[in-house]
PDB file of N, CA and C in Angstrom:
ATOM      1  N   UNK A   1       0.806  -1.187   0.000  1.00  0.00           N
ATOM      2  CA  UNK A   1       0.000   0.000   0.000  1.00  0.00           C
ATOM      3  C   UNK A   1       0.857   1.263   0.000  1.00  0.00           C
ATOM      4  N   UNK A   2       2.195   1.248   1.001  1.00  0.00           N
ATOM      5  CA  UNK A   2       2.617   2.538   0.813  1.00  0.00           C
ATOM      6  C   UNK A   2       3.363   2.546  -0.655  1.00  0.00           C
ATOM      7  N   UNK A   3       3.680   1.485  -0.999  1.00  0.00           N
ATOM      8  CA  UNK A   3       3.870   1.842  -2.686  1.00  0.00           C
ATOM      9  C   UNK A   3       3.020   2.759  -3.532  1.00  0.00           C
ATOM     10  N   UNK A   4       2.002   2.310  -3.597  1.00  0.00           N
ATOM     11  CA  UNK A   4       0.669   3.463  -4.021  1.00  0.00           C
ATOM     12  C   UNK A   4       0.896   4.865  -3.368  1.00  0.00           C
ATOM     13  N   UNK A   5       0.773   4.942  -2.387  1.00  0.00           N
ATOM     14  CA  UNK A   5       0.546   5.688  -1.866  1.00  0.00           C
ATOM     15  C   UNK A   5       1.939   6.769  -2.097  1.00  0.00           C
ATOM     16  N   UNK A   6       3.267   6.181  -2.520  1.00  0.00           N
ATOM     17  CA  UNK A   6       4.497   6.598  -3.156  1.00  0.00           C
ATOM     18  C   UNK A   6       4.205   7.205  -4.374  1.00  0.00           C
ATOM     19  N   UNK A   7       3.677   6.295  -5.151  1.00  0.00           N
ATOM     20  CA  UNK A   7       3.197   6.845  -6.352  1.00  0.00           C
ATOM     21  C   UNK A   7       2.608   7.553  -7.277  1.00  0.00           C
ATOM     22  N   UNK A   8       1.346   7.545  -6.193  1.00  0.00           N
ATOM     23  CA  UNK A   8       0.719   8.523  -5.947  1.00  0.00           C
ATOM     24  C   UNK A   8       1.032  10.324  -6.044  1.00  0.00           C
ATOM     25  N   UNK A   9       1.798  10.090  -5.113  1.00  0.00           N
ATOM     26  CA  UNK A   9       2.653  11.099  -4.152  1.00  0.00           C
ATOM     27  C   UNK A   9       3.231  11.805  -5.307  1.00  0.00           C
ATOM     28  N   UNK A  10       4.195  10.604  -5.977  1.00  0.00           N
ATOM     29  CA  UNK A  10       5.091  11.050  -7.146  1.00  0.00           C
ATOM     30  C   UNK A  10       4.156  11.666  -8.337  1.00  0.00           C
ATOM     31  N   UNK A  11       3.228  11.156  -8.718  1.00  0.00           N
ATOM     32  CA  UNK A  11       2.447  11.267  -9.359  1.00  0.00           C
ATOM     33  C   UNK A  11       1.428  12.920  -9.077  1.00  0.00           C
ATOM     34  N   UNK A  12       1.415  13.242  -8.520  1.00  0.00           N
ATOM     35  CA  UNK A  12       0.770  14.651  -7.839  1.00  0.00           C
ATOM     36  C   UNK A  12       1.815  15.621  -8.108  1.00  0.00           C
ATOM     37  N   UNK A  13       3.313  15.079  -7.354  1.00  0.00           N
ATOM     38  CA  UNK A  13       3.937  16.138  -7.597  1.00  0.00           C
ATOM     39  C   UNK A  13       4.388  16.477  -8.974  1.00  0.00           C
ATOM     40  N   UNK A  14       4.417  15.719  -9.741  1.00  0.00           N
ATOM     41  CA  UNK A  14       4.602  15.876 -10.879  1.00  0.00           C
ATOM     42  C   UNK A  14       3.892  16.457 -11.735  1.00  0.00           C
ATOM     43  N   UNK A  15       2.572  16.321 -11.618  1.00  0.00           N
ATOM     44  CA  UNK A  15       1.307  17.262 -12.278  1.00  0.00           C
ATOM     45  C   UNK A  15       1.432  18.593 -11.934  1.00  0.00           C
ATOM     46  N   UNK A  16       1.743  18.840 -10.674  1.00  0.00           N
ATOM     47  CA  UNK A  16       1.598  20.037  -9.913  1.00  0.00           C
ATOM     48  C   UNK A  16       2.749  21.353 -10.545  1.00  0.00           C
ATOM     49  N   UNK A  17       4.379  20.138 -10.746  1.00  0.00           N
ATOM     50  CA  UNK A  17       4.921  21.074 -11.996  1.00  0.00           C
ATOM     51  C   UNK A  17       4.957  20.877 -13.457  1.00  0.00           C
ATOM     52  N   UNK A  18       4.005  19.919 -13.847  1.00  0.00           N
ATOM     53  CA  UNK A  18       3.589  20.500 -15.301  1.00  0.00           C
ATOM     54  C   UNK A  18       2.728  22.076 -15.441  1.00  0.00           C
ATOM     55  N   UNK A  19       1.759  21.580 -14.017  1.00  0.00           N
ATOM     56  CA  UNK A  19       0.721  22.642 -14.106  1.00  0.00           C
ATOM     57  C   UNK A  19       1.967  24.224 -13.772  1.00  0.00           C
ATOM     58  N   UNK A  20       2.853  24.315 -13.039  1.00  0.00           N
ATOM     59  CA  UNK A  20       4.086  25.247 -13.364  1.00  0.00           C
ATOM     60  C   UNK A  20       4.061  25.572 -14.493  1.00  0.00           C
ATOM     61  N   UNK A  21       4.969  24.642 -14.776  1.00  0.00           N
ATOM     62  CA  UNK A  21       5.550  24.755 -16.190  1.00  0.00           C
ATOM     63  C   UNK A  21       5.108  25.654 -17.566  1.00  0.00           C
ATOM     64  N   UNK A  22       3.454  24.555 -17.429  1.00  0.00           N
ATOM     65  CA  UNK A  22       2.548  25.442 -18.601  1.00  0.00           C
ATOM     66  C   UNK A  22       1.798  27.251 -17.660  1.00  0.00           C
ATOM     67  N   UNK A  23       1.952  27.166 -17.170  1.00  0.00           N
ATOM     68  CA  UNK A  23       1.713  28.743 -16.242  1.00  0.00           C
ATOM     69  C   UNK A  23       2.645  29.595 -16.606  1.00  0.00           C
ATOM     70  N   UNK A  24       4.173  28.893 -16.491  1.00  0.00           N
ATOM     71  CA  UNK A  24       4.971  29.628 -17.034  1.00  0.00           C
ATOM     72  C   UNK A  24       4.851  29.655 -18.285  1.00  0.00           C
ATOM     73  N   UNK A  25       4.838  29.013 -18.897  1.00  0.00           N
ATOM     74  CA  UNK A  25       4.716  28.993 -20.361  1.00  0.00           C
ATOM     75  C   UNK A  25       3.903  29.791 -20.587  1.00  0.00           C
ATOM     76  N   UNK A  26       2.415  29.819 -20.526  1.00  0.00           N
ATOM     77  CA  UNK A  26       1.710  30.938 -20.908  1.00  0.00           C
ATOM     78  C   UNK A  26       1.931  32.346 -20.395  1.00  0.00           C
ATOM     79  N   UNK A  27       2.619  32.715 -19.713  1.00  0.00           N
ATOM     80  CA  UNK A  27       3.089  33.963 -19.288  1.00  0.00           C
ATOM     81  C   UNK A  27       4.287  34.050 -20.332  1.00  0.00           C
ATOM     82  N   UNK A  28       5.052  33.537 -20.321  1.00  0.00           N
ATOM     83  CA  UNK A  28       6.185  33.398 -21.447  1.00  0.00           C
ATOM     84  C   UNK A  28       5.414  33.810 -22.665  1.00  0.00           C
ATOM     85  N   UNK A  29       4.502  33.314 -23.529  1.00  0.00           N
ATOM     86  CA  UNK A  29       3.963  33.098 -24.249  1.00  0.00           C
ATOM     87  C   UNK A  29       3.123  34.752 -24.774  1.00  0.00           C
ATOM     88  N   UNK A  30       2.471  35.142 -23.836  1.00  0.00           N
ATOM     89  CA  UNK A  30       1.877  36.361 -23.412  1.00  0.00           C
ATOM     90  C   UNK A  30       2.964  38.147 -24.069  1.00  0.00           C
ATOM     91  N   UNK A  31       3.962  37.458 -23.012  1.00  0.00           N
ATOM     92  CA  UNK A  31       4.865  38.422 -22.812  1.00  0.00           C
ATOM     93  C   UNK A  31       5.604  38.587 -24.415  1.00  0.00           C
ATOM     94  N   UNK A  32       5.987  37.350 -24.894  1.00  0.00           N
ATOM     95  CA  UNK A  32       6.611  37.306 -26.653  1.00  0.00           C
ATOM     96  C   UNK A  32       5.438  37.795 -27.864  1.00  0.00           C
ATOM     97  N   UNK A  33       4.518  37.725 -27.266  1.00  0.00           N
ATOM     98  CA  UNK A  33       3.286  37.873 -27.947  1.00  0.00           C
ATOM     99  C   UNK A  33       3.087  39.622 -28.390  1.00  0.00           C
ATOM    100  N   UNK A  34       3.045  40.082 -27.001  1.00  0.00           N
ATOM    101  CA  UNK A  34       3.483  41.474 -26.174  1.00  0.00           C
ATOM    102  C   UNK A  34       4.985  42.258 -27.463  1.00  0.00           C
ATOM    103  N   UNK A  35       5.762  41.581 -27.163  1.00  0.00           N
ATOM    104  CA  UNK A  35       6.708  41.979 -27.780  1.00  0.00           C
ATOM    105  C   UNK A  35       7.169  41.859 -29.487  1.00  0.00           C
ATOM    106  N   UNK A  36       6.601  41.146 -29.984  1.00  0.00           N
ATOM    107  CA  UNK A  36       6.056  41.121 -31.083  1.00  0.00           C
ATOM    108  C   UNK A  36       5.436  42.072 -31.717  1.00  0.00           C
ATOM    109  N   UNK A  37       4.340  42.298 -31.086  1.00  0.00           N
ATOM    110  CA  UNK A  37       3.226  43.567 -31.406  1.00  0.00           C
ATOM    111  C   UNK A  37       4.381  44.458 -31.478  1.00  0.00           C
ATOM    112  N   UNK A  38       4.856  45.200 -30.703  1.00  0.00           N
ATOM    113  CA  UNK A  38       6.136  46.542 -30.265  1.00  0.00           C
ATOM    114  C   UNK A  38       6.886  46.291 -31.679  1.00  0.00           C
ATOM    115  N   UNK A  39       7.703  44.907 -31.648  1.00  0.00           N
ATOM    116  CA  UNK A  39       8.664  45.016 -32.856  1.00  0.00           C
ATOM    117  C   UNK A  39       7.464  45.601 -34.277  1.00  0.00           C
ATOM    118  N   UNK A  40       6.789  45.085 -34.573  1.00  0.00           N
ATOM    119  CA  UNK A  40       6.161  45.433 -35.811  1.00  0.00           C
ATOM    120  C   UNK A  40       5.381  46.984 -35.945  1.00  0.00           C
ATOM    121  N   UNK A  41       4.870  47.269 -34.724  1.00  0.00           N
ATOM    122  CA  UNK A  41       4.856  48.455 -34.751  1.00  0.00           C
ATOM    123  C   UNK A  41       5.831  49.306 -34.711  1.00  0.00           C
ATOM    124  N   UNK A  42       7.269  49.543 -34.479  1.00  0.00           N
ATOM    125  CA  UNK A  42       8.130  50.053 -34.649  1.00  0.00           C
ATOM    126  C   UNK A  42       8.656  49.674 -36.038  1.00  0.00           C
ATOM    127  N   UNK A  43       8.113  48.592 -36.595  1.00  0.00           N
ATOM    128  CA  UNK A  43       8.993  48.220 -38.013  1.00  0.00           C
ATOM    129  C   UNK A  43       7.903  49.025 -38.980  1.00  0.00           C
ATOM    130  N   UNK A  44       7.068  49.383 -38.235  1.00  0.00           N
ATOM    131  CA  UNK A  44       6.032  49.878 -39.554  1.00  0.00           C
ATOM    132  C   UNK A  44       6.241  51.494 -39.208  1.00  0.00           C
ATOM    133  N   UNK A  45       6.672  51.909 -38.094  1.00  0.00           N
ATOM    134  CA  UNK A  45       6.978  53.177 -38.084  1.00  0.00           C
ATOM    135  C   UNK A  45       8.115  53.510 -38.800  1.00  0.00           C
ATOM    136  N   UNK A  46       8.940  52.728 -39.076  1.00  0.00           N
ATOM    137  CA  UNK A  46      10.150  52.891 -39.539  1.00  0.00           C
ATOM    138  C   UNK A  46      10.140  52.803 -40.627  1.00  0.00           C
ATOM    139  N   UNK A  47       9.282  51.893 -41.471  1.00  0.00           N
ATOM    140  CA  UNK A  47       8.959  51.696 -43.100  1.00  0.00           C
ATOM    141  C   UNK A  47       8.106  53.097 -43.437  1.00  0.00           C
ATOM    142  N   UNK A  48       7.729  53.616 -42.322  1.00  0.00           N
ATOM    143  CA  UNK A  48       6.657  54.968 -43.143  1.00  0.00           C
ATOM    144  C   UNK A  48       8.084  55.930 -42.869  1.00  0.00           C
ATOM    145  N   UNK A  49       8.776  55.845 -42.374  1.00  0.00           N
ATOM    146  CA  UNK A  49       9.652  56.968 -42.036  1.00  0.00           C
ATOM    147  C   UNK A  49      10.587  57.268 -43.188  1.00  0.00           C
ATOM    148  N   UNK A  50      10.734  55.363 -43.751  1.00  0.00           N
ATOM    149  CA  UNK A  50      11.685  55.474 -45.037  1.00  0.00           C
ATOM    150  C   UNK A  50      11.230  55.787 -45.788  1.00  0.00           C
ATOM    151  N   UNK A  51      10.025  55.685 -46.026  1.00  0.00           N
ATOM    152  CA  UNK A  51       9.177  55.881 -47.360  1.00  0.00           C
ATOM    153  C   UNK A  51       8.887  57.600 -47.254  1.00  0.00           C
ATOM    154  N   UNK A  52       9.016  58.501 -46.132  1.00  0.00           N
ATOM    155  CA  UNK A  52       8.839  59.905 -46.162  1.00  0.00           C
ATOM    156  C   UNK A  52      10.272  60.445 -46.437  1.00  0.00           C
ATOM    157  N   UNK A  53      11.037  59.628 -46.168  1.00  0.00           N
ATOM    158  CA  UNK A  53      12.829  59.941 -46.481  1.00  0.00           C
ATOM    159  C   UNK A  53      12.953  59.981 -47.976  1.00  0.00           C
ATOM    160  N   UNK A  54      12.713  59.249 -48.500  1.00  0.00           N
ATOM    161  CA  UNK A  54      12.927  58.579 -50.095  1.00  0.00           C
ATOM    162  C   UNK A  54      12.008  59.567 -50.639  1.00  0.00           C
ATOM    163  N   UNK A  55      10.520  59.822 -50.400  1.00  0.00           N
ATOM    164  CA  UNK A  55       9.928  60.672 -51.299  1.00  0.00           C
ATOM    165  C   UNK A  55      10.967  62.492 -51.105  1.00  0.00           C
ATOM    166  N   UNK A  56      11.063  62.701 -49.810  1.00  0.00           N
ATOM    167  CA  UNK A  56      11.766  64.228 -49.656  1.00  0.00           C
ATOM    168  C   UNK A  56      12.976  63.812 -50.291  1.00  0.00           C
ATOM    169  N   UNK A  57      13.828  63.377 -50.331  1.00  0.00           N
ATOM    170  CA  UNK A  57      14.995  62.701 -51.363  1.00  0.00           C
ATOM    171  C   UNK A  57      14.869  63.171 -52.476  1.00  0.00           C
ATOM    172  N   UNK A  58      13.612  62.668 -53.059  1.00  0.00           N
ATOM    173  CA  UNK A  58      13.559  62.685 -54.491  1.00  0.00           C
ATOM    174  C   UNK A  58      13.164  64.010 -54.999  1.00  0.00           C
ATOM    175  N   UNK A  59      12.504  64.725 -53.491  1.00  0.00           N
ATOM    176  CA  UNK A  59      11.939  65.955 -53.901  1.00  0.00           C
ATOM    177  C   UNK A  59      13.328  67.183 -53.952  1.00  0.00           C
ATOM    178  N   UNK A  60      14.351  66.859 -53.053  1.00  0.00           N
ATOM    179  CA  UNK A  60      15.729  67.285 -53.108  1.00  0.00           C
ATOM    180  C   UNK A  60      16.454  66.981 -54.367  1.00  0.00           C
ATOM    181  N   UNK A  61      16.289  66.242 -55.038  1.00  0.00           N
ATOM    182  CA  UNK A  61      17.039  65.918 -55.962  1.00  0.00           C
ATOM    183  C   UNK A  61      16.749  66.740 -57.466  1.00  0.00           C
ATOM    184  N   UNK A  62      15.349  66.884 -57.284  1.00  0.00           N
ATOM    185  CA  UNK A  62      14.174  67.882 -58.311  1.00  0.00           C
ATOM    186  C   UNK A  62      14.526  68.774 -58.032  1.00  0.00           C
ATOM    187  N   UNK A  63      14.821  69.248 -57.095  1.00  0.00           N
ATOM    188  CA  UNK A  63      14.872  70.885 -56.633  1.00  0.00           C
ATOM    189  C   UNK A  63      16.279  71.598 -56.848  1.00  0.00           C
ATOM    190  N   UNK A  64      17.263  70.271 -56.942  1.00  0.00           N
ATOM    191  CA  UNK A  64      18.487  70.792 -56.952  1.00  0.00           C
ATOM    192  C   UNK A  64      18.991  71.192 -59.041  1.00  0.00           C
ATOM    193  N   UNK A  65      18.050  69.617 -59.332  1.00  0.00           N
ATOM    194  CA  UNK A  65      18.748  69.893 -60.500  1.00  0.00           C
ATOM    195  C   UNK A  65      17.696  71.083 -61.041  1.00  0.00           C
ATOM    196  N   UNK A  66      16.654  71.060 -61.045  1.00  0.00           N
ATOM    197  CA  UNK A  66      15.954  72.571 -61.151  1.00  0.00           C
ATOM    198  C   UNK A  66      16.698  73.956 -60.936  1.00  0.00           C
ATOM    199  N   UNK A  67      17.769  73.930 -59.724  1.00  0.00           N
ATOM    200  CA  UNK A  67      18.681  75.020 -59.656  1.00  0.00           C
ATOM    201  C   UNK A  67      19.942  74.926 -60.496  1.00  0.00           C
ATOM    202  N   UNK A  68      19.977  73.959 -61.476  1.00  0.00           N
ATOM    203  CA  UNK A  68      21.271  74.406 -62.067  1.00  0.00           C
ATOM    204  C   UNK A  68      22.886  74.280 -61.397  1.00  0.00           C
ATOM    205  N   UNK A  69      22.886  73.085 -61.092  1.00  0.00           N
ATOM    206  CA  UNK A  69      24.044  73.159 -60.820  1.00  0.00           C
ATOM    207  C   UNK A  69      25.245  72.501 -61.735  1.00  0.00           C
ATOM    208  N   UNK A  70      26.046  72.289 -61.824  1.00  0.00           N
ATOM    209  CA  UNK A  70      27.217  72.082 -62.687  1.00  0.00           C
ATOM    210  C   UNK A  70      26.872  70.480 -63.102  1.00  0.00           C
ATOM    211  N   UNK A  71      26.804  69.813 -62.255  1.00  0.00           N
ATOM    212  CA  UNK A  71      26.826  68.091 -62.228  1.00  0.00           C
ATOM    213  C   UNK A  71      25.303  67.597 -63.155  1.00  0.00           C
ATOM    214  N   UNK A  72      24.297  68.865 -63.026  1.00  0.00           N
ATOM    215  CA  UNK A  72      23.072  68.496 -63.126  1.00  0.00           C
ATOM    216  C   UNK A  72      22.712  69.523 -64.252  1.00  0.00           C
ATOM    217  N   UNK A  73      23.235  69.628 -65.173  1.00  0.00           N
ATOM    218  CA  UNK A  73      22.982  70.891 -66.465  1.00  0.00           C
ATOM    219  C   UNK A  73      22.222  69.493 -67.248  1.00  0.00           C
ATOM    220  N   UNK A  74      22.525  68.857 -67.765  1.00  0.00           N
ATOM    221  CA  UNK A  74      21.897  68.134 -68.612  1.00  0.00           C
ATOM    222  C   UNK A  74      20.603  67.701 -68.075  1.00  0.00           C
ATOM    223  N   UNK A  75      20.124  67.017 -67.090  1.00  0.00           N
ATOM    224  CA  UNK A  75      19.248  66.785 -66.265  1.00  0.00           C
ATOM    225  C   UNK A  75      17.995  68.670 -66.261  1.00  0.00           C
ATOM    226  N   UNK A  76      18.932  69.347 -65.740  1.00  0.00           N
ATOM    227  CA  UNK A  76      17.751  70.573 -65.604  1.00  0.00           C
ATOM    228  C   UNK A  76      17.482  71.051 -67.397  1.00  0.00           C
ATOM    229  N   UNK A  77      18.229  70.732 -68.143  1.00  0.00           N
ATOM    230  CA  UNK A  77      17.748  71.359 -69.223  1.00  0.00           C
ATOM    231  C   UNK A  77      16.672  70.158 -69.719  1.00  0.00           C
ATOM    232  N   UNK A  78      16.960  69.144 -69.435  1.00  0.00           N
ATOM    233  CA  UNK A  78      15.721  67.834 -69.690  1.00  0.00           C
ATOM    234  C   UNK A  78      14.268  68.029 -69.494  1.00  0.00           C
ATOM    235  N   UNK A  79      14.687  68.869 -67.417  1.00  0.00           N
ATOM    236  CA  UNK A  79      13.472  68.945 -67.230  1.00  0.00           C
ATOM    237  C   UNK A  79      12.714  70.019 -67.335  1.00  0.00           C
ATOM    238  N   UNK A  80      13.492  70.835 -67.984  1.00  0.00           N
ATOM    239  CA  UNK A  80      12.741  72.355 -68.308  1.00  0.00           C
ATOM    240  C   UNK A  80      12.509  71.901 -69.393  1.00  0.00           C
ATOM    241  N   UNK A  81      13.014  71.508 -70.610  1.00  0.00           N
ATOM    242  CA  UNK A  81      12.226  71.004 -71.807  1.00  0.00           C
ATOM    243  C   UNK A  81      10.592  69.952 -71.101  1.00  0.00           C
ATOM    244  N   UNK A  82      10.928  69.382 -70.429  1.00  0.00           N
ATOM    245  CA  UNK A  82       9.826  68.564 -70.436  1.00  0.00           C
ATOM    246  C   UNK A  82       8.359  69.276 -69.888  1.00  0.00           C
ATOM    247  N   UNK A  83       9.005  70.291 -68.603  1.00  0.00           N
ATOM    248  CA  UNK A  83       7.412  70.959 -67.976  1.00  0.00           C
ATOM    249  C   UNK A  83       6.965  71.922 -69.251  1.00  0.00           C
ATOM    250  N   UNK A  84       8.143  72.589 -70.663  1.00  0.00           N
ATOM    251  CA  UNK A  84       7.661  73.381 -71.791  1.00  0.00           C
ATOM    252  C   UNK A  84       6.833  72.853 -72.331  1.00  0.00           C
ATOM    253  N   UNK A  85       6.876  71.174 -72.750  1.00  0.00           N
ATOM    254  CA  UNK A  85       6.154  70.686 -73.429  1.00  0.00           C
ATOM    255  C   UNK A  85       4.770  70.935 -72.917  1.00  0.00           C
ATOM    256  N   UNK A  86       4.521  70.632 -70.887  1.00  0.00           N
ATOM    257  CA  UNK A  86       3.466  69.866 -70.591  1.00  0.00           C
ATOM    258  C   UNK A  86       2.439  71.581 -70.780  1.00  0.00           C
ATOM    259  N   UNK A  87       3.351  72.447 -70.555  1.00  0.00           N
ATOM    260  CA  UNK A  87       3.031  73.936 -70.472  1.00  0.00           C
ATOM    261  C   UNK A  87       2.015  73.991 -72.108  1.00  0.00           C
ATOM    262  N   UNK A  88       2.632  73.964 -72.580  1.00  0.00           N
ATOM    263  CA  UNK A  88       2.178  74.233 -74.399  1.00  0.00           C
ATOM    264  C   UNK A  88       1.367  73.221 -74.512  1.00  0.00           C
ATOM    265  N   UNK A  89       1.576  72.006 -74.259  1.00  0.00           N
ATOM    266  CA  UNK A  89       0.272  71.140 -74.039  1.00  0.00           C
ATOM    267  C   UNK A  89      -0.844  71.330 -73.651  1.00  0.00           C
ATOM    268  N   UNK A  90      -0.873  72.143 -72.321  1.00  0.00           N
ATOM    269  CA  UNK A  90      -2.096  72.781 -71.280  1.00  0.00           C
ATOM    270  C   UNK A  90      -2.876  73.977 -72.445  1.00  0.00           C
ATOM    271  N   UNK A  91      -1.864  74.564 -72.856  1.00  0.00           N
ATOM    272  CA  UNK A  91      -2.284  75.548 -73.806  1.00  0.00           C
ATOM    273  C   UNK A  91      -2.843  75.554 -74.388  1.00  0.00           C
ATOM    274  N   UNK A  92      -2.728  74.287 -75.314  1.00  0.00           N
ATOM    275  CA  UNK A  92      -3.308  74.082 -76.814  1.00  0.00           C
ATOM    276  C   UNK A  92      -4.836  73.239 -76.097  1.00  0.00           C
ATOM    277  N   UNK A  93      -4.711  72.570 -75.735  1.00  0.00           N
ATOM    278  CA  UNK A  93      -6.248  72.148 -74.696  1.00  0.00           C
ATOM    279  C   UNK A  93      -7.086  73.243 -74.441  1.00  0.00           C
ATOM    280  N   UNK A  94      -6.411  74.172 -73.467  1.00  0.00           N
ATOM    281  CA  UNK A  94      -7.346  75.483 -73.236  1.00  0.00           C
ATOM    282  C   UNK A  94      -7.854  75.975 -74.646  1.00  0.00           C
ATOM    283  N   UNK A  95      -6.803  76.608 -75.667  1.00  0.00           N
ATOM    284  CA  UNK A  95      -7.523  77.001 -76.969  1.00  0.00           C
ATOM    285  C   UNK A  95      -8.153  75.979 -77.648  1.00  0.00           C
ATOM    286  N   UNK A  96      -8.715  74.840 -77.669  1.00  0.00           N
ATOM    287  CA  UNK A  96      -9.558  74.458 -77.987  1.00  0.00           C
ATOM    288  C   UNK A  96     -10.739  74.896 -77.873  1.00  0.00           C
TER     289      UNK A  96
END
């Protein structure tokens, strides 16, 4: 009988730290869960941040060769030909 009653014993305590175990676990579980959310919200703040970097970039880059500088003569005369066209384009629409 005290065999059983050993076994028993063993048998209890052993449930008692599974039932641990998975307690911890779901707190574990919780907490990565938790932190997850944070990483992706910071990764999506950071993807809108690049994506506002890259557009002002590009808007720097318009603006510069628009001013004429030495490196960018071919480029600004491109794009002054090109807004002439869209200009005289607008034009000929209106006199219609």
């Amino acid at each position: 009988m005290s065999e059983v009653a050993e076994i028993i014993d063993s048998l209890e305590n052993r449930i008692e730290k599974l039932f641990t175990k998975i307690n911890s676990l779901e707190q574990d579980s919780v907490s990565l869960k938790a932190q997850l959310n944070n990483a992706a919200s910071v990764m999506q703040k950071q993807s809108d941040e690049i994506a506002s970097l890259k557009s002002e970039c590009e808007s720097l880059k318009m603006a510069n060769s628009l001013l004429g500088g030495e490196e960018n003569k071919r480029d600004t005369k491109l794009k002054i030909n090109s807004l002439i066209r869209e200009i005289d384009h607008c034009i000929a629409q209106l006199s219609d």
